[in-house]
Protein backbone atom coordinates (compact mmCIF):
# COMPACT_ATOMS: atom_id res chain seq x y z
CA UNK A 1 129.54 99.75 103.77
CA UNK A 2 127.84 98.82 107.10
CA UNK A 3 127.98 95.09 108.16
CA UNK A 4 124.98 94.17 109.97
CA UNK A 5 125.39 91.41 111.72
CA UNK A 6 121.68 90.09 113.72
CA UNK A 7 117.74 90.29 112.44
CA UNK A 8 117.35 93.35 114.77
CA UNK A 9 120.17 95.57 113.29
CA UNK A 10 118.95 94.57 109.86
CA UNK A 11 115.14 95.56 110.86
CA UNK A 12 116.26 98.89 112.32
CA UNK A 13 117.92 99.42 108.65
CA UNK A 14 115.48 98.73 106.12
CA UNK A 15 113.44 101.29 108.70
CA UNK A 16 116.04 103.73 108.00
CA UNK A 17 115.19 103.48 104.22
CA UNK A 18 113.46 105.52 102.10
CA UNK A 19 110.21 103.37 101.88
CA UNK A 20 107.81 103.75 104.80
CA UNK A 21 106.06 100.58 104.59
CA UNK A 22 108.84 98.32 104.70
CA UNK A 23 108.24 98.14 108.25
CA UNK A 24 104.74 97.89 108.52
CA UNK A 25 104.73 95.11 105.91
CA UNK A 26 107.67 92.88 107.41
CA UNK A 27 105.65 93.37 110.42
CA UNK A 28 102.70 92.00 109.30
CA UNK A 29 104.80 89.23 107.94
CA UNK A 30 106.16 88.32 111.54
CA UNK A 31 102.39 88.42 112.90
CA UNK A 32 101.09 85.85 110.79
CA UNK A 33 104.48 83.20 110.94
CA UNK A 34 103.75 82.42 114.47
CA UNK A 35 99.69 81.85 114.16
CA UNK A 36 99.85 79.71 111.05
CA UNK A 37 103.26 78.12 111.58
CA UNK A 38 105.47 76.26 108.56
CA UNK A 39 104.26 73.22 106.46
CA UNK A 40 101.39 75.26 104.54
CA UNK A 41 101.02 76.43 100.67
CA UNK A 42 102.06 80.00 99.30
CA UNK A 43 98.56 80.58 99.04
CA UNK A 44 97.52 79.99 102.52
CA UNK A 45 100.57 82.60 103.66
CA UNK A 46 99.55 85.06 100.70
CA UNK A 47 95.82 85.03 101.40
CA UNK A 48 96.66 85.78 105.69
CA UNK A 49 99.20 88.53 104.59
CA UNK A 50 96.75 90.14 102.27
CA UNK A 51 93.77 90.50 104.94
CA UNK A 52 96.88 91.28 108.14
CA UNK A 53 98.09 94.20 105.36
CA UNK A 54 94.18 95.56 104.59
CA UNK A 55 94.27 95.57 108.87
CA UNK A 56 96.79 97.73 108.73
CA UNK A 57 95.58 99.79 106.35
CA UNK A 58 98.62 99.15 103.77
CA UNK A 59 97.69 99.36 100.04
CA UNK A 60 98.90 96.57 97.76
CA UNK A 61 98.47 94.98 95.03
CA UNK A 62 97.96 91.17 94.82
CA UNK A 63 100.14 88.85 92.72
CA UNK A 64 100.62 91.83 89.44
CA UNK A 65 101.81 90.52 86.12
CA UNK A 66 105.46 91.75 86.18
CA UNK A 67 107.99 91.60 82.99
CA UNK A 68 110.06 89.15 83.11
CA UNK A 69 113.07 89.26 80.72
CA UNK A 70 115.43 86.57 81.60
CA UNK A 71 117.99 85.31 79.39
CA UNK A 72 115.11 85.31 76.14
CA UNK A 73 112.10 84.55 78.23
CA UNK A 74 109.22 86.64 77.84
């Protein structure tokens, strides 16, 4: 098992993975936290990461209906 031990080492190994748009989409994360800042709603964030992934030409889906089974909870 590796240790990583700073932000960079752990970017470089989700790039490693399997998934190709890891990257892209943490990326498009880090664009938007410096523009909008902290103190706003989910929504705010969700609605700037939808339109900085459709920039980027990422597909997505927004906020699907996942199952949920958690200790009897459906």
């Amino acid at each position: 098992m590796r240790l990583l031990t700073t932000e960079a080492q752990r970017h470089g190994e989700i790039e490693d993975g399997k998934d190709p748009t890891t990257s892209p989409t943490i990326g498009a994360a880090i664009e938007i936290h410096p523009h909008l800042g902290a103190g706003f709603l989910e929504s705010a964030y969700e609605e700037c990461l939808c339109h900085e992934l459709h920039l980027r030409g990422l597909d997505f889906k927004r906020q699907m209906v996942l199952p949920l089974l958690y200790k009897g909870l459906k």
